[in-house]
PDB file of N, CA and C in Angstrom:
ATOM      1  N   UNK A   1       0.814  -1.193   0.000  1.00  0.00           N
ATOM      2  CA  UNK A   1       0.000   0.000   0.000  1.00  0.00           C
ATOM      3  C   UNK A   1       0.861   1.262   0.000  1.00  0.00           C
ATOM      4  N   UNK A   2       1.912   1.468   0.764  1.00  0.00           N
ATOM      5  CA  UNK A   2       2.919   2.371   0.600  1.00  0.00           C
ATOM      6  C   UNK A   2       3.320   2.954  -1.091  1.00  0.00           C
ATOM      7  N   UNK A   3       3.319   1.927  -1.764  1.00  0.00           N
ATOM      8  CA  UNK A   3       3.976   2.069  -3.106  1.00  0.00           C
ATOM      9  C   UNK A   3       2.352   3.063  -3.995  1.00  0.00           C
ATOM     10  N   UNK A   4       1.243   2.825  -2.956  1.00  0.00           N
ATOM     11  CA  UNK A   4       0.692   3.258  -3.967  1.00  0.00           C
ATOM     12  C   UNK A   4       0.819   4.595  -3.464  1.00  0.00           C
ATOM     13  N   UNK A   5       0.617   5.093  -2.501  1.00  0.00           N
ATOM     14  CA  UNK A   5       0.808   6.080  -1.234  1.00  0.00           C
ATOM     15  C   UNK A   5       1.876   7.075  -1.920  1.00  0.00           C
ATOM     16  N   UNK A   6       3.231   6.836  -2.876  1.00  0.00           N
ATOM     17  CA  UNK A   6       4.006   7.095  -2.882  1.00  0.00           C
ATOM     18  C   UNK A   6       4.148   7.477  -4.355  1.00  0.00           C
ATOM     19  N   UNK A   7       3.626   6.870  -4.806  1.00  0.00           N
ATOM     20  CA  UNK A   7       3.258   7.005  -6.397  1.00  0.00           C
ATOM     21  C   UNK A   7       2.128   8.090  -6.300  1.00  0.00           C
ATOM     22  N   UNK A   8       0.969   8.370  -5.442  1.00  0.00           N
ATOM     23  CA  UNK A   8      -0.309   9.290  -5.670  1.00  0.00           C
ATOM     24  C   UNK A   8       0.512  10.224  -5.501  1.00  0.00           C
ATOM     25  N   UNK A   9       1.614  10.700  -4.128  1.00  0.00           N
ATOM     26  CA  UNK A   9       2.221  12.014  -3.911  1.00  0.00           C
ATOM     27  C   UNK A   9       3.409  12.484  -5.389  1.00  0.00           C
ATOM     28  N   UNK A  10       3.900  11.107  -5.775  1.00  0.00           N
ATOM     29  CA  UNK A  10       4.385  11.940  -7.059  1.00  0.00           C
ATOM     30  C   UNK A  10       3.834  12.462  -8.376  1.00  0.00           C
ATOM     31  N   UNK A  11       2.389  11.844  -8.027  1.00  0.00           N
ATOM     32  CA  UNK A  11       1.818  12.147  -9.647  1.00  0.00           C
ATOM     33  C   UNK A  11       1.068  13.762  -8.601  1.00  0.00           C
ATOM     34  N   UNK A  12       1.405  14.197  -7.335  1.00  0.00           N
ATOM     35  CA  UNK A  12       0.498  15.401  -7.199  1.00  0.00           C
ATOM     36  C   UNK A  12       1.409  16.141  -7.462  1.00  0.00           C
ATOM     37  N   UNK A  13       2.620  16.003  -6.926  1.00  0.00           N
ATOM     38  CA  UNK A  13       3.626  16.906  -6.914  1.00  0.00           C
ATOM     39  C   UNK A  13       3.488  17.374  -8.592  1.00  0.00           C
ATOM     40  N   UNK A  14       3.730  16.099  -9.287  1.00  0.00           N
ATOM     41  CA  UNK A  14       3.950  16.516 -11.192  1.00  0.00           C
ATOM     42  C   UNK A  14       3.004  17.798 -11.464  1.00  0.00           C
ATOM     43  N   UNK A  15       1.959  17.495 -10.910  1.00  0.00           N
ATOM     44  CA  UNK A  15       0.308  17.851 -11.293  1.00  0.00           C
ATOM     45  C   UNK A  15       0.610  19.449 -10.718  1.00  0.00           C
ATOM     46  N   UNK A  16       1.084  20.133  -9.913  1.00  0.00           N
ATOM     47  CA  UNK A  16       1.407  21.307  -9.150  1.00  0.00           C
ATOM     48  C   UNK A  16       2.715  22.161 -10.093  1.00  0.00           C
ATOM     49  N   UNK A  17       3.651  21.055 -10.232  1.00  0.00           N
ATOM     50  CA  UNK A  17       4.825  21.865 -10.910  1.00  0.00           C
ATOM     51  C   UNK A  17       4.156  22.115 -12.138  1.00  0.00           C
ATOM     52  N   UNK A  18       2.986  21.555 -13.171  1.00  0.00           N
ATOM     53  CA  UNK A  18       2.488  21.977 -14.091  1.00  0.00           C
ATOM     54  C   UNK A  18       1.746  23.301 -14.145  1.00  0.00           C
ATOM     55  N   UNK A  19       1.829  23.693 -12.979  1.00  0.00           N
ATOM     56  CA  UNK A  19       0.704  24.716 -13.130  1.00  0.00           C
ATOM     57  C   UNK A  19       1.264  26.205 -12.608  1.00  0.00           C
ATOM     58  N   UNK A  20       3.046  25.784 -12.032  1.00  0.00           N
ATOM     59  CA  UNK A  20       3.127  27.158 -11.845  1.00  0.00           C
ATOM     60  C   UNK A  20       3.973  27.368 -13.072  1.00  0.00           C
ATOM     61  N   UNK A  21       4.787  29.020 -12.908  1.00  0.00           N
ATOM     62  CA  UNK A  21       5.177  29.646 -13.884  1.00  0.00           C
ATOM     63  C   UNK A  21       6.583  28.555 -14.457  1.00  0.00           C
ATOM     64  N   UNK A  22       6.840  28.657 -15.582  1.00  0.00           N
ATOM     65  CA  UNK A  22       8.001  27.678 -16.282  1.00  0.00           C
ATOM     66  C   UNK A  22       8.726  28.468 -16.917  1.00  0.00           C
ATOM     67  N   UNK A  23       9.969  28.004 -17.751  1.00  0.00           N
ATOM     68  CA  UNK A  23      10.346  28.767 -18.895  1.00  0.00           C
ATOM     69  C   UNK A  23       9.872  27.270 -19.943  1.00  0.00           C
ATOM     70  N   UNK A  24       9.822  27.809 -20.984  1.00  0.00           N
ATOM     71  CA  UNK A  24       9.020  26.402 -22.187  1.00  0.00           C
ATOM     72  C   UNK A  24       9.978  27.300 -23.206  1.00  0.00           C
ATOM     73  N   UNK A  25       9.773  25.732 -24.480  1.00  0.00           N
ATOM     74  CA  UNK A  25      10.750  26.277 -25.875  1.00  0.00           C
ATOM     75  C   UNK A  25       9.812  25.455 -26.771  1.00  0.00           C
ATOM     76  N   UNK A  26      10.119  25.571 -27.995  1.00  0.00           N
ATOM     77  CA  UNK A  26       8.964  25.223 -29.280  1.00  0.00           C
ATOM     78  C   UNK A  26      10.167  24.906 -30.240  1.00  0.00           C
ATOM     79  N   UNK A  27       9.835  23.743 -30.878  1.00  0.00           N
ATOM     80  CA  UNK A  27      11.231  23.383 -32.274  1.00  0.00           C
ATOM     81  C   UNK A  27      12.532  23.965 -31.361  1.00  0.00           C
ATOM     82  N   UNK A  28      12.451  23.800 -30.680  1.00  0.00           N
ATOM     83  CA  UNK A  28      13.699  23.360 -30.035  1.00  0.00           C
ATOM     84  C   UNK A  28      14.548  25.067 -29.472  1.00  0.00           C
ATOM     85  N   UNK A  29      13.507  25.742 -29.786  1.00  0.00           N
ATOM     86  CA  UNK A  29      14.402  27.313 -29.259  1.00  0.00           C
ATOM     87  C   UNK A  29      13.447  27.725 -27.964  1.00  0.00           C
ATOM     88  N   UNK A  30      14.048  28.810 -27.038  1.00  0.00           N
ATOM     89  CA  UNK A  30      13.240  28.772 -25.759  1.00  0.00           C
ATOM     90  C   UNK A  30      12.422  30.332 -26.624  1.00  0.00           C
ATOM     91  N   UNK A  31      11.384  29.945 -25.760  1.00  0.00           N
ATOM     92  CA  UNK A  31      10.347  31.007 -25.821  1.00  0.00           C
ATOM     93  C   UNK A  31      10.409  32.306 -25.228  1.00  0.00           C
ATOM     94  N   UNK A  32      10.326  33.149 -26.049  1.00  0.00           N
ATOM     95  CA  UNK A  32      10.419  34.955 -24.903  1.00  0.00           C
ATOM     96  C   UNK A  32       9.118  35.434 -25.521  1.00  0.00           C
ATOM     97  N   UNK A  33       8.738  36.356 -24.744  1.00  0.00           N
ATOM     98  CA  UNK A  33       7.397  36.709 -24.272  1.00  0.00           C
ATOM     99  C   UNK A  33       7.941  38.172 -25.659  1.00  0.00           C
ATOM    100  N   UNK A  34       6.479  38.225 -26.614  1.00  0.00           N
ATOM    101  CA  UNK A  34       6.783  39.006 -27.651  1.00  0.00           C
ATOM    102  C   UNK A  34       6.332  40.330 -27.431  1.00  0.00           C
ATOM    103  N   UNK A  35       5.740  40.840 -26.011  1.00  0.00           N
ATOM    104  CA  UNK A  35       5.883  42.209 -25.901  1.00  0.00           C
ATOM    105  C   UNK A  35       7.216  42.524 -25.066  1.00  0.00           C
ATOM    106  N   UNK A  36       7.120  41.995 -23.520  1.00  0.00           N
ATOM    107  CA  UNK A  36       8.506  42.339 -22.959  1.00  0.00           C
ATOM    108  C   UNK A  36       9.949  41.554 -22.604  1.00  0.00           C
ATOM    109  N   UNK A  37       9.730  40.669 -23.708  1.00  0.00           N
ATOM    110  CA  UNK A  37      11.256  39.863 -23.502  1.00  0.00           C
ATOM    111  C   UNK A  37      11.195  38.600 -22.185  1.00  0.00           C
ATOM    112  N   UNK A  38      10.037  38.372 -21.557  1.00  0.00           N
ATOM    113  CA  UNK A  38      10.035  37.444 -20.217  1.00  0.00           C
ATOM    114  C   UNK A  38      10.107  36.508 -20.879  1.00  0.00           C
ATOM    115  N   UNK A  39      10.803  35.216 -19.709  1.00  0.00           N
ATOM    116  CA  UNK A  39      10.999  33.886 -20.282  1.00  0.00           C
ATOM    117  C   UNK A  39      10.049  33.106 -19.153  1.00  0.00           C
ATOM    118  N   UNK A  40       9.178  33.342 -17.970  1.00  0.00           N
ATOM    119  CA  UNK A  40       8.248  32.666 -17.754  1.00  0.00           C
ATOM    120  C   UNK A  40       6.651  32.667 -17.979  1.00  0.00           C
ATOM    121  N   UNK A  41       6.635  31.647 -17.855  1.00  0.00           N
ATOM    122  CA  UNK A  41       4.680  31.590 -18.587  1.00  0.00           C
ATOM    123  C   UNK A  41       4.888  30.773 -18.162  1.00  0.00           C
ATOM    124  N   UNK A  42       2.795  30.656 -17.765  1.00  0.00           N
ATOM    125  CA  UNK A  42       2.273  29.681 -17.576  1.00  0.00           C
ATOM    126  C   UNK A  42       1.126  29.247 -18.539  1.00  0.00           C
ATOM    127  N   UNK A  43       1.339  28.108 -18.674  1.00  0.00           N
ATOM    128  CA  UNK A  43       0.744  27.094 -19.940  1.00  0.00           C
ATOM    129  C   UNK A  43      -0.784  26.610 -19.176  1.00  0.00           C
ATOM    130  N   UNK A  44      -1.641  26.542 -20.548  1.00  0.00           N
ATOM    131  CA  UNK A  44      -3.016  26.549 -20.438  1.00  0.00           C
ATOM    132  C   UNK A  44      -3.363  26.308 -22.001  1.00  0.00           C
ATOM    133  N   UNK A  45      -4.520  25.087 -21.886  1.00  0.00           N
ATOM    134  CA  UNK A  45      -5.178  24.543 -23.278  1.00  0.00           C
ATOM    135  C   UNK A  45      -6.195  25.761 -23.255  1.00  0.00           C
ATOM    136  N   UNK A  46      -6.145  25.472 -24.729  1.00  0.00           N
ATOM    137  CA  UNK A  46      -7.947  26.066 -25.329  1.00  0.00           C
ATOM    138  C   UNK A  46      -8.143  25.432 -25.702  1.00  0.00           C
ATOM    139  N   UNK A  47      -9.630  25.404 -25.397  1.00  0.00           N
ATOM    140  CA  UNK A  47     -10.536  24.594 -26.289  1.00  0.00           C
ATOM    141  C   UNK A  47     -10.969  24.505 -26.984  1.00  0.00           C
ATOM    142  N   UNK A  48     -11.804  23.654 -28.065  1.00  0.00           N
ATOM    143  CA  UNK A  48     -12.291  23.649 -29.410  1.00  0.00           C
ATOM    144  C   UNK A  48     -13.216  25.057 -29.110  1.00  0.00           C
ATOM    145  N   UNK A  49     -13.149  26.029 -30.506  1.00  0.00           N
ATOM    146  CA  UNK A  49     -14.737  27.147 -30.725  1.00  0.00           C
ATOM    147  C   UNK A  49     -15.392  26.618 -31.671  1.00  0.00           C
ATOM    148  N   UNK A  50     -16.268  25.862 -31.502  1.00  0.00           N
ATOM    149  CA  UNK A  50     -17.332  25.107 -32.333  1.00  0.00           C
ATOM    150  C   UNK A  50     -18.505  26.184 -32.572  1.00  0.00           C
ATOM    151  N   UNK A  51     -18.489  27.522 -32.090  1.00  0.00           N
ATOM    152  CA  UNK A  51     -19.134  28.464 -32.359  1.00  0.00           C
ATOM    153  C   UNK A  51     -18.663  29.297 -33.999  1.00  0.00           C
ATOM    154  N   UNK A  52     -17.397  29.965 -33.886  1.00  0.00           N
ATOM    155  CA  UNK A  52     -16.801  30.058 -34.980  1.00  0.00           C
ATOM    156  C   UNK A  52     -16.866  29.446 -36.150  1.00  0.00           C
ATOM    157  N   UNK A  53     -16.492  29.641 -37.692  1.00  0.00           N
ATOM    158  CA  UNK A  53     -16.086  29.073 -38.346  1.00  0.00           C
ATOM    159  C   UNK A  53     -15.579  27.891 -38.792  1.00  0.00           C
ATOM    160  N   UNK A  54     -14.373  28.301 -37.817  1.00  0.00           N
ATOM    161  CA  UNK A  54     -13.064  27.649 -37.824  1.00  0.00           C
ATOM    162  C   UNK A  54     -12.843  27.289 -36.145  1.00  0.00           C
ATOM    163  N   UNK A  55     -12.278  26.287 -36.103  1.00  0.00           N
ATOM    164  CA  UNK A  55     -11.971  26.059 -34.826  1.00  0.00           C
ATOM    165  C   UNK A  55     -11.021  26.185 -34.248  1.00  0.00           C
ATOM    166  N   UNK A  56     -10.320  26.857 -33.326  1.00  0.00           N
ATOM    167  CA  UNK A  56      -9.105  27.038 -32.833  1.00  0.00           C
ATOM    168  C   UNK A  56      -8.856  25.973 -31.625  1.00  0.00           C
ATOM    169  N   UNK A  57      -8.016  25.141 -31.782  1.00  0.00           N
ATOM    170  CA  UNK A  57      -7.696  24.506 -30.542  1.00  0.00           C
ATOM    171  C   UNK A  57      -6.092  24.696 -30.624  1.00  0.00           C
ATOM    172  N   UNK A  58      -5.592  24.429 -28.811  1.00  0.00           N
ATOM    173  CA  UNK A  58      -4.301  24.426 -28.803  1.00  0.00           C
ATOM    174  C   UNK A  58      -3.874  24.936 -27.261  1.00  0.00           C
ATOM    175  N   UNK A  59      -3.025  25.432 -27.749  1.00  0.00           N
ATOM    176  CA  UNK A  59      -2.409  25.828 -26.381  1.00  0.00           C
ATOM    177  C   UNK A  59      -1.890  27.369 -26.177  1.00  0.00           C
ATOM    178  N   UNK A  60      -1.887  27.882 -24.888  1.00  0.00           N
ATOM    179  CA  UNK A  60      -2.121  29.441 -24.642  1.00  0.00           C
ATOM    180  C   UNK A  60      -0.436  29.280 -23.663  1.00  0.00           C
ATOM    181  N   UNK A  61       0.497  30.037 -23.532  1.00  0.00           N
ATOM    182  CA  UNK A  61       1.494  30.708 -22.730  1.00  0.00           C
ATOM    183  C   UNK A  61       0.989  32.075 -22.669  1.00  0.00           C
ATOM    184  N   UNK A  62       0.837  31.992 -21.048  1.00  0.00           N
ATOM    185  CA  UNK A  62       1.068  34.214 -20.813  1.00  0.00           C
ATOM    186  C   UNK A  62       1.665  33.847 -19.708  1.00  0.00           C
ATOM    187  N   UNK A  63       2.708  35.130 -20.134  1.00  0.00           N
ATOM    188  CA  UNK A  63       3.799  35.627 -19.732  1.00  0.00           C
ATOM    189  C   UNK A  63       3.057  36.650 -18.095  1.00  0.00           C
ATOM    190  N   UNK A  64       3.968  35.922 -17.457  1.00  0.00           N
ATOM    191  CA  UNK A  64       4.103  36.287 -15.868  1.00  0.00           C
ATOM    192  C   UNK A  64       4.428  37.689 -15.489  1.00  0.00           C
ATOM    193  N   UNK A  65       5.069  37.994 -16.414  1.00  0.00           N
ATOM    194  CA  UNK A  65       5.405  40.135 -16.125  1.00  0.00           C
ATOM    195  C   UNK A  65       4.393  40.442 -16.965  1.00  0.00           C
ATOM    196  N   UNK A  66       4.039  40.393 -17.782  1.00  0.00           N
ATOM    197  CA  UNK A  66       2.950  41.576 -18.348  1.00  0.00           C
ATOM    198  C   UNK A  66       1.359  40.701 -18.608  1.00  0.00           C
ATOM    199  N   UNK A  67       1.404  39.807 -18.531  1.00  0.00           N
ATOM    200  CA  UNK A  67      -0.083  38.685 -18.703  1.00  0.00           C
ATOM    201  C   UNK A  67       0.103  38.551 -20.570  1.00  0.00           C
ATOM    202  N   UNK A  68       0.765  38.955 -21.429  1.00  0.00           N
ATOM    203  CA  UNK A  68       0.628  39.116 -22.444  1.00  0.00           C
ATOM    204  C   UNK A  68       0.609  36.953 -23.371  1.00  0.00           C
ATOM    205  N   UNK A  69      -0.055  36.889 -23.869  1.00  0.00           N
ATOM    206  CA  UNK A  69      -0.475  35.674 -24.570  1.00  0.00           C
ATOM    207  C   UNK A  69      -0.703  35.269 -25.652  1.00  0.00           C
ATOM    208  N   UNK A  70      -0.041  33.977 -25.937  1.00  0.00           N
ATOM    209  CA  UNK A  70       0.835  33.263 -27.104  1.00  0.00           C
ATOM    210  C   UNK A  70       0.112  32.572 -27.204  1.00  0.00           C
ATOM    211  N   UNK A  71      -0.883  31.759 -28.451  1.00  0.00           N
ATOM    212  CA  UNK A  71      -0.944  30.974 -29.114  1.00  0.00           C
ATOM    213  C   UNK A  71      -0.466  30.104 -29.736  1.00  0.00           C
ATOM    214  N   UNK A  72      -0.401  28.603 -29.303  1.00  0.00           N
ATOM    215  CA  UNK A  72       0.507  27.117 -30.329  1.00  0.00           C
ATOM    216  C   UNK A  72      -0.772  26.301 -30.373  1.00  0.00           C
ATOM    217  N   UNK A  73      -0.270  25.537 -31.589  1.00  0.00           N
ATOM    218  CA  UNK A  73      -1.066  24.494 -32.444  1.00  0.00           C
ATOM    219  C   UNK A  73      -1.084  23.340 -31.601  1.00  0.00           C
ATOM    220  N   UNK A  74       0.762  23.447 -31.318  1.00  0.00           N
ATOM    221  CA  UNK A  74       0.885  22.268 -30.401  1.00  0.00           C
ATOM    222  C   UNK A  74       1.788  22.292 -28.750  1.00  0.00           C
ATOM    223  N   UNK A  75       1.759  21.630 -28.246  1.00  0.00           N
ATOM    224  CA  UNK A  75       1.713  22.034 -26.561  1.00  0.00           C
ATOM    225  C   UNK A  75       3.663  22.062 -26.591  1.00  0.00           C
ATOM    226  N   UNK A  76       3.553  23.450 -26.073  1.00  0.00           N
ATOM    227  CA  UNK A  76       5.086  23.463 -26.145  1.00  0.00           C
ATOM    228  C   UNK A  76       5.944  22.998 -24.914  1.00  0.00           C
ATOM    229  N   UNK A  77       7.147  22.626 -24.875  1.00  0.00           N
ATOM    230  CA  UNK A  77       7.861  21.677 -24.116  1.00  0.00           C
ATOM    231  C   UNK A  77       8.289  22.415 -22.883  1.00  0.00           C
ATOM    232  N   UNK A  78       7.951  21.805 -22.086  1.00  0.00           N
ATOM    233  CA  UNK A  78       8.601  23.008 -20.470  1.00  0.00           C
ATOM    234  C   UNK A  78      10.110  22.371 -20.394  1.00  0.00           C
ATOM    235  N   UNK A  79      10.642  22.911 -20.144  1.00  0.00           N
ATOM    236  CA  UNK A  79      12.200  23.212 -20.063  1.00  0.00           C
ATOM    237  C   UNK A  79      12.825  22.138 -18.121  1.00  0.00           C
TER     238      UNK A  79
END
């Protein structure tokens, strides 16, 4: 029972470091924030707009100094 005990606290811990601020990179270069040069963000999906046209899904980075926010197709890599 321990092992499972021990395994739940590492999948919370994972689950927490996901959610605060990171530095992330895309094709392999790190990401800077395209109004003021910051290298942390925190990562967040969007969801399908089945209202729209067109549907945008993907993934959102905003940047921790100014809130400013990035759009990807695909979920970029935390560092």
């Amino acid at each position: 029972m321990s092992q499972f005990f021990d395994a739940l606290k590492a999948g919370a811990k994972a689950a927490v470091a996901d959610l605060t601020p990171g530095e992330y990179s895309v094709a392999g270069r790190p990401v800077r924030c395209g109004h003021c040069g910051g290298a942390q963000f925190v990562l967040r999906s969007v969801p399908a707009n089945e209202v729209a046209a067109f549907a945008l899904r993907g993934f959102a980075l905003r940047c921790e100094t100014c809130t400013y926010v990035m759009l990807f197709g695909d979920s970029p890599a935390r560092k």
